[in-house]
Protein backbone atom coordinates (compact mmCIF):
# COMPACT_ATOMS: atom_id res chain seq x y z
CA UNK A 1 0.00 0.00 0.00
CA UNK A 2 1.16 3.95 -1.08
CA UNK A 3 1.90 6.02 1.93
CA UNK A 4 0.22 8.99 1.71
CA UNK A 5 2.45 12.35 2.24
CA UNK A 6 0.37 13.23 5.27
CA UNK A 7 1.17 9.56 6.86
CA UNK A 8 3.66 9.46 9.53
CA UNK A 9 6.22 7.03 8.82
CA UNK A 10 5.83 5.48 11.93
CA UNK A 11 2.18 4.05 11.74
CA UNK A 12 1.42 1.14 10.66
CA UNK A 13 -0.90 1.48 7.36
CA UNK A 14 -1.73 -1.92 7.18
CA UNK A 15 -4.23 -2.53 10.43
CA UNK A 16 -7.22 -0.96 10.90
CA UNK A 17 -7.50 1.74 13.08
CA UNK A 18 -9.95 3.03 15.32
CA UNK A 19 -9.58 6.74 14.78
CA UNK A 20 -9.02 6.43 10.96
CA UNK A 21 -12.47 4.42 10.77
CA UNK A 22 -14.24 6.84 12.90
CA UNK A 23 -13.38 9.14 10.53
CA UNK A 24 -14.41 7.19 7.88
CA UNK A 25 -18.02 7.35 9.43
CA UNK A 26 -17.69 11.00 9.63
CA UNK A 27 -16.78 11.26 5.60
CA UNK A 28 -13.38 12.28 6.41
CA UNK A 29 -10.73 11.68 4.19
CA UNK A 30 -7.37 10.59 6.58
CA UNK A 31 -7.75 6.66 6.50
CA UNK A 32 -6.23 4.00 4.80
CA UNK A 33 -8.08 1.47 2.39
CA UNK A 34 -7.53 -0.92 5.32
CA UNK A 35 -9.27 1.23 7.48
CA UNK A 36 -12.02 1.55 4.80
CA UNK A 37 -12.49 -2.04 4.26
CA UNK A 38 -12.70 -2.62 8.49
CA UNK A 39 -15.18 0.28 8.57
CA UNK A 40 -17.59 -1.06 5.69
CA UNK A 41 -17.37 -4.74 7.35
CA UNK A 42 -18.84 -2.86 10.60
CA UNK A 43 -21.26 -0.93 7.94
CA UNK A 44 -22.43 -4.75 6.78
CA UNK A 45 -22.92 -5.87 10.56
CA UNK A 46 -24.25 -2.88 12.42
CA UNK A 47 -26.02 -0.64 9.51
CA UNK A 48 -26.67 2.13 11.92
CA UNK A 49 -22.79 3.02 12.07
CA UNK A 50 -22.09 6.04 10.25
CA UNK A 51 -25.44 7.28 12.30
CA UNK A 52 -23.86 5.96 15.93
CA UNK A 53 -20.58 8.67 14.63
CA UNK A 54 -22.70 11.18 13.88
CA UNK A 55 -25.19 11.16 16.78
CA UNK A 56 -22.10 11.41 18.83
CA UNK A 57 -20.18 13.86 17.24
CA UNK A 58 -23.35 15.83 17.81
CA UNK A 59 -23.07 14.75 21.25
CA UNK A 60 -20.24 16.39 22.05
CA UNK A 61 -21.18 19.32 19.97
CA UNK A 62 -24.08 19.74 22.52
CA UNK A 63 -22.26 18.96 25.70
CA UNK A 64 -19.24 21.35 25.00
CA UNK A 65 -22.03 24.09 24.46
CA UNK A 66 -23.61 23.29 27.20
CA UNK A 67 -20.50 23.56 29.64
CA UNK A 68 -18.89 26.57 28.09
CA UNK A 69 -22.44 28.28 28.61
CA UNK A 70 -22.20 27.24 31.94
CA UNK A 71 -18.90 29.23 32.42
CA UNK A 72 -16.30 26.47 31.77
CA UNK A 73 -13.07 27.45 30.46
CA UNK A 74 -10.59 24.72 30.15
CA UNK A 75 -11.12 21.44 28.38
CA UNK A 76 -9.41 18.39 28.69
CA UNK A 77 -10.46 15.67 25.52
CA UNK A 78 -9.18 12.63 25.86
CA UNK A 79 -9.17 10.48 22.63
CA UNK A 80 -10.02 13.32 20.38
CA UNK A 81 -9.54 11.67 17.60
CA UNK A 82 -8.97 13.01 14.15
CA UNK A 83 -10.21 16.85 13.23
CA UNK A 84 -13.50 17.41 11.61
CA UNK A 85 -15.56 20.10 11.88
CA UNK A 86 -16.59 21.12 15.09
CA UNK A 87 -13.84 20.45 17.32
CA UNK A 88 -14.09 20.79 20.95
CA UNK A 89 -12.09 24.38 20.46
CA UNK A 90 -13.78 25.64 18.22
CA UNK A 91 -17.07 25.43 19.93
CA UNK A 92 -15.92 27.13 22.73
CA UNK A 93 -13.58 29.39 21.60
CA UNK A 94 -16.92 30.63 19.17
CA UNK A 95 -18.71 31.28 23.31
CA UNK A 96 -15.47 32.85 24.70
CA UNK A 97 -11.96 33.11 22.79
CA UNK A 98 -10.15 32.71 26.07
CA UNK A 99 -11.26 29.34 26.20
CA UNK A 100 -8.42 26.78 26.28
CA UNK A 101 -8.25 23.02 25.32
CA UNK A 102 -5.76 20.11 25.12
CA UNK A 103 -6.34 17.25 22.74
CA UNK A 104 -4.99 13.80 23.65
CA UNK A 105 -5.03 11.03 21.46
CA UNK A 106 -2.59 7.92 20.86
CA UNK A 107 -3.04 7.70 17.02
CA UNK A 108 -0.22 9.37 15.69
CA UNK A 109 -2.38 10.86 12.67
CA UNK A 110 -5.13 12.30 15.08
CA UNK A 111 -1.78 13.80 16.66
CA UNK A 112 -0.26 14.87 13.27
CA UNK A 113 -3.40 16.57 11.87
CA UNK A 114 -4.61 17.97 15.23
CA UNK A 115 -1.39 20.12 15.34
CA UNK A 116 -1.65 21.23 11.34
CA UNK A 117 -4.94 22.64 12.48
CA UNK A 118 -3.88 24.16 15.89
CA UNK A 119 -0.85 26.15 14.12
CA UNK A 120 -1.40 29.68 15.47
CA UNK A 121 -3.67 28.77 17.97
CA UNK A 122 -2.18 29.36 21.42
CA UNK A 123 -5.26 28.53 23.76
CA UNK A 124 -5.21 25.16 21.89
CA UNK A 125 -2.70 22.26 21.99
CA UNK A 126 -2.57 18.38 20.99
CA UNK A 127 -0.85 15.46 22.74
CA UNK A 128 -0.04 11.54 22.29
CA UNK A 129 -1.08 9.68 25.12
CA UNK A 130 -3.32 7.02 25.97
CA UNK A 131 -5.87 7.40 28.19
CA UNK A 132 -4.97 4.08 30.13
CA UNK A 133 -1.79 6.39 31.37
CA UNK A 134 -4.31 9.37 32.96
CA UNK A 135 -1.24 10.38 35.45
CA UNK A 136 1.19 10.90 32.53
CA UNK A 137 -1.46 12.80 30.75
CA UNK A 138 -1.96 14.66 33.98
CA UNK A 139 1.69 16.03 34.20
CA UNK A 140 2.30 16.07 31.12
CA UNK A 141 4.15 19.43 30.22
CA UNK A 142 1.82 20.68 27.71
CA UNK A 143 -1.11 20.06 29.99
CA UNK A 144 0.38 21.61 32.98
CA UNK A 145 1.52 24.68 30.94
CA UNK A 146 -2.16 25.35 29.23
CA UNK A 147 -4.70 24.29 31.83
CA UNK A 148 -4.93 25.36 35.41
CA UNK A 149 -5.82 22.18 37.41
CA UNK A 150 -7.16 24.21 40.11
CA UNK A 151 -9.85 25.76 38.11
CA UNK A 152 -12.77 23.86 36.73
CA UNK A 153 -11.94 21.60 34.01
CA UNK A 154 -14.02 19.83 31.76
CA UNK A 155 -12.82 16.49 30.71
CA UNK A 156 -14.19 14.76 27.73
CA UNK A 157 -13.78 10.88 26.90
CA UNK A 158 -16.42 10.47 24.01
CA UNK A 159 -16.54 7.49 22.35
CA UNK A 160 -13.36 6.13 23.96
CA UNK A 161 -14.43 4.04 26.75
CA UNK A 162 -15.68 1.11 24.96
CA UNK A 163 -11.77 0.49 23.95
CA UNK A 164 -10.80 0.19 27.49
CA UNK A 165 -11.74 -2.97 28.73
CA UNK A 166 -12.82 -3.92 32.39
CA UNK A 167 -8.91 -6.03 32.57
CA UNK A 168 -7.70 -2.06 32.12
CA UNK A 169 -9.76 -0.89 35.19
CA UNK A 170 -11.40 2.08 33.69
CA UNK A 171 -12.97 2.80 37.29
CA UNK A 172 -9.42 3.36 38.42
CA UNK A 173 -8.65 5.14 35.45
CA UNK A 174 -11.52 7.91 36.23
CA UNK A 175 -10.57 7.67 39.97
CA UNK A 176 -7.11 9.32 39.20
CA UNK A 177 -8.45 12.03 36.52
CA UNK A 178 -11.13 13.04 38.98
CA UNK A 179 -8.58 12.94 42.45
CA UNK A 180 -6.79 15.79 40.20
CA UNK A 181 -10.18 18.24 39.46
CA UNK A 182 -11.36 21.26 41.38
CA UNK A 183 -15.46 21.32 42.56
CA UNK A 184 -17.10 22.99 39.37
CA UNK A 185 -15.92 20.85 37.08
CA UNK A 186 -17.13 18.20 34.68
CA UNK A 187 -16.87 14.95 33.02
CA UNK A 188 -18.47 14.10 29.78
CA UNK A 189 -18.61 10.52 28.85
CA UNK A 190 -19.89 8.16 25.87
CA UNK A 191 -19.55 4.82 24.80
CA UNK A 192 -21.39 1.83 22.78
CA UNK A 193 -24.45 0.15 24.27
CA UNK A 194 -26.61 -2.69 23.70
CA UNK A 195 -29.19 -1.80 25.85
CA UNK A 196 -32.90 -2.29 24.51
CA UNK A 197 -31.67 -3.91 21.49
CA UNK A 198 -32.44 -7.11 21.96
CA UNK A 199 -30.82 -10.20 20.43
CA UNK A 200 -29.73 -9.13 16.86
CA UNK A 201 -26.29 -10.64 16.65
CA UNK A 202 -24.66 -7.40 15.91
CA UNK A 203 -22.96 -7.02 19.08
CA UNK A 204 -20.90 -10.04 17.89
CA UNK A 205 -20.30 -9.51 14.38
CA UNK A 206 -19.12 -5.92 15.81
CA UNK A 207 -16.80 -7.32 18.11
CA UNK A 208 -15.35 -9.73 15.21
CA UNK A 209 -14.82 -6.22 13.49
CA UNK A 210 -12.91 -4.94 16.00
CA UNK A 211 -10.65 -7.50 16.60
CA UNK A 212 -8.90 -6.89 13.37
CA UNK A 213 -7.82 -3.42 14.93
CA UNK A 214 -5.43 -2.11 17.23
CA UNK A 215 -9.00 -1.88 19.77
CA UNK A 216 -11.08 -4.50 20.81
CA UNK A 217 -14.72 -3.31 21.54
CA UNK A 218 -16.06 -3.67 24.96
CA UNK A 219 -19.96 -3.04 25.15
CA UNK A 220 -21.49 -1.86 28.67
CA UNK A 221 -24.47 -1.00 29.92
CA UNK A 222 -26.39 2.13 30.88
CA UNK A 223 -25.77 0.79 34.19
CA UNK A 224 -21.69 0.53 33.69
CA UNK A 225 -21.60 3.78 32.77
CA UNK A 226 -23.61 4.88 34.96
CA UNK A 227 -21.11 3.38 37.93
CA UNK A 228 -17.83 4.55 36.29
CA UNK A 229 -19.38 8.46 37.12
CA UNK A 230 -18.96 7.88 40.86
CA UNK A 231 -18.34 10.87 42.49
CA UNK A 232 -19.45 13.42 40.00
CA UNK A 233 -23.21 14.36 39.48
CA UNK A 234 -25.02 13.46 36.99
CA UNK A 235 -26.91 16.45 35.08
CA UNK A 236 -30.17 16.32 33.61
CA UNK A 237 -31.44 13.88 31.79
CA UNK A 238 -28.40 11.38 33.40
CA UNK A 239 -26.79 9.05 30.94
CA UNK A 240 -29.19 8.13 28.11
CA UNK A 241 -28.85 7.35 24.43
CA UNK A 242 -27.04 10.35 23.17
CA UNK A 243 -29.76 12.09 21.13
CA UNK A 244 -31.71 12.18 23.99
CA UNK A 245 -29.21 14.42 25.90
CA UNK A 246 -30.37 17.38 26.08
CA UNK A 247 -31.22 17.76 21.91
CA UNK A 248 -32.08 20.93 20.24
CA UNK A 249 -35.21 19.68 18.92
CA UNK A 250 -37.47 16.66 19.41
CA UNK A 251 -37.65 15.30 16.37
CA UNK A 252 -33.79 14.53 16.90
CA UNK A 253 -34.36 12.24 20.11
CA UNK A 254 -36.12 9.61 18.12
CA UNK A 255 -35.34 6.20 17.56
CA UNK A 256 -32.89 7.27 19.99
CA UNK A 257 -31.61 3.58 20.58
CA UNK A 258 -30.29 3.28 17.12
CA UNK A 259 -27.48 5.18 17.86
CA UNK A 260 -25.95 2.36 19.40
CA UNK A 261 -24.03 5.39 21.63
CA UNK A 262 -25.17 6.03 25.67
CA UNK A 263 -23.86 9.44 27.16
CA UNK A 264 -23.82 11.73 29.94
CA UNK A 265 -22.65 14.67 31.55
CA UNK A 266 -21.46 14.82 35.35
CA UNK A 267 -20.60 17.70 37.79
CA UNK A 268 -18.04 17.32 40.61
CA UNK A 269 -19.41 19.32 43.88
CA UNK A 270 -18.08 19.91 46.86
C-alpha cells in the first residue's frame, strides 16, 4: 500500500485503526483502504454506524455548548480523535476566545493533523497519550503549561471508553483524573451500548470487526456507565442514548436507541 504524504512514517498502514475508521463514518478523508475495508465490514454488521458517529459527534457538539455556557473554560479531551468540523475548540472558543483546550489522542495521525490545524492557535494544543496512562497525561508538560488544574476543568472521553476494557480498570482510570479536578468541574462521557436492542447478533459480528484493529470493543451497559461516574453528578437527563441528551429539537431524540451510543454529563461538587 502507497503512503500517503500526510502519513507518519511510523504508523502502521496496514491494520485498521480506530480513529481512521471513525473518521471514515464521519466522511473524512485521513484513513487507509484498510481502514475503509474494516469500517464497511462494521457498515455490513451494524447498519446504523455512520449514524452511531454522527449522533455522537453531535453529542459532544451539545455537551461542550452546554458547559462553556455554563462558564467552563478549560477542556481536557481525551481520545479526540482526528479533526473534523466542530472540534471541541472551536465550539468554545466561538462562546469565549479565552477558552483553552488540550487534545490527547494515541493515534499518531489524530496527533499529526490535530497540530496542522492548531498552528497559530495558542489557547489550543494536541498530545499523544493514551488514556490508560491518565497520570502521565496529567503532568504532562503541555497540559500543565495550558490548563490550570485548580480551576474547573471539563474532561471529555467520548466514544473512547468502549476500547478500554474492564482487565484495564477504567474505574481506576476515572478515579485518578477526577482525584486531580477542582469542585465545578465536569466529566463528559460516551460509549457503545446494547441496551434495549435485543438479540440481533450485531454485538458479535461488531466485536469480530474490531478484533482486526489495534481496539477490541467492549460493550457496557447504561448501568456501567452509569457506575464509572462515581463521584461526579449526573446532570439532567443522566446518561441516556445520546440524542436524547439534552437535543435541540425533538424530532432529533427519536429512535434514539439506534445510535448504538449512551452518554452523559457529570458535575463534581463539593
Amino acid at each position: 500500500m502507497q503512503r500517503p504524504d500526510w502519513a507518519p512514517d511510523t504508523i502502521d498502514i496496514e491494520r485498521p485503526s480506530v480513529a481512521r475508521m471513525y473518521d471514515y463514518y464521519l466522511g473524512g478523508s485521513h484513513n487507509f483502504a484498510v481502514d475503509r475495508a474494516a469500517a464497511r465490514a462494521m457498515v455490513e454488521a451494524v447498519p446504523e454506524a455512520p449514524l452511531m458517529a454522527q449522533a455522537n459527534r453531535a453529542f459532544l457538539r451539545r455537551a461542550v455548548q452546554f458547559l462553556a455556557e455554563s462558564g467552563v473554560r478549560q477542556f481536557l479531551d481525551i481520545g479526540s480523535g482526528i479533526p473534523t468540523v466542530g472540534n471541541v475548540h472551536e465550539i468554545a472558543q466561538r462562546i469565549d476566545p479565552q477558552c483553552r483546550v488540550v487534545y490527547v489522542d494515541v493515534d499518531p495521525v489524530a496527533v499529526a493533523h490535530s497540530r496542522e490545524i492548531l498552528a497559530g492557535n495558542d489557547r489550543a494544543t494536541v498530545i499523544r497519550e493514551d488514556l490508560r496512562r491518565p497520570a502521565a497525561i496529567l503532568e504532562h508538560p503541555e497540559v500543565t503549561g495550558l490548563l490550570d488544574l485548580s480551576q474547573p476543568v471539563a474532561v471529555m472521553i467520548v466514544a473512547v471508553l468502549h476500547f478500554v476494557p474492564d482487565a484495564d480498570r477504567p474505574e481506576e482510570i476515572l478515579r485518578t483524573l477526577r482525584a486531580a479536578l477542582t469542585p465545578g468541574s465536569y466529566l463528559v462521557m460516551s460509549q457503545a451500548s446494547d441496551d434495549d436492542r435485543g438479540e440481533t447478533g450485531e454485538r458479535a459480528e461488531a466485536e469480530r470487526v474490531y478484533r482486526r484493529t489495534d481496539s477490541q470493543l467492549w460493550i457496557r451497559s447504561r448501568a456501567e456507565l452509569t457506575a464509572l461516574f462515581g463521584g461526579f453528578e449526573l446532570v439532567e437527563p443522566g446518561v441516556v442514548w445520546v440524542p436524547q441528551w439534552r437535543p435541540e429539537s425533538p424530532e432529533q431524540a427519536e429512535n434514539a436507541a439506534q445510535a448504538v451510543f449512551i452518554g452523559g454529563v457529570g458535575r463534581l461538587g463539593g
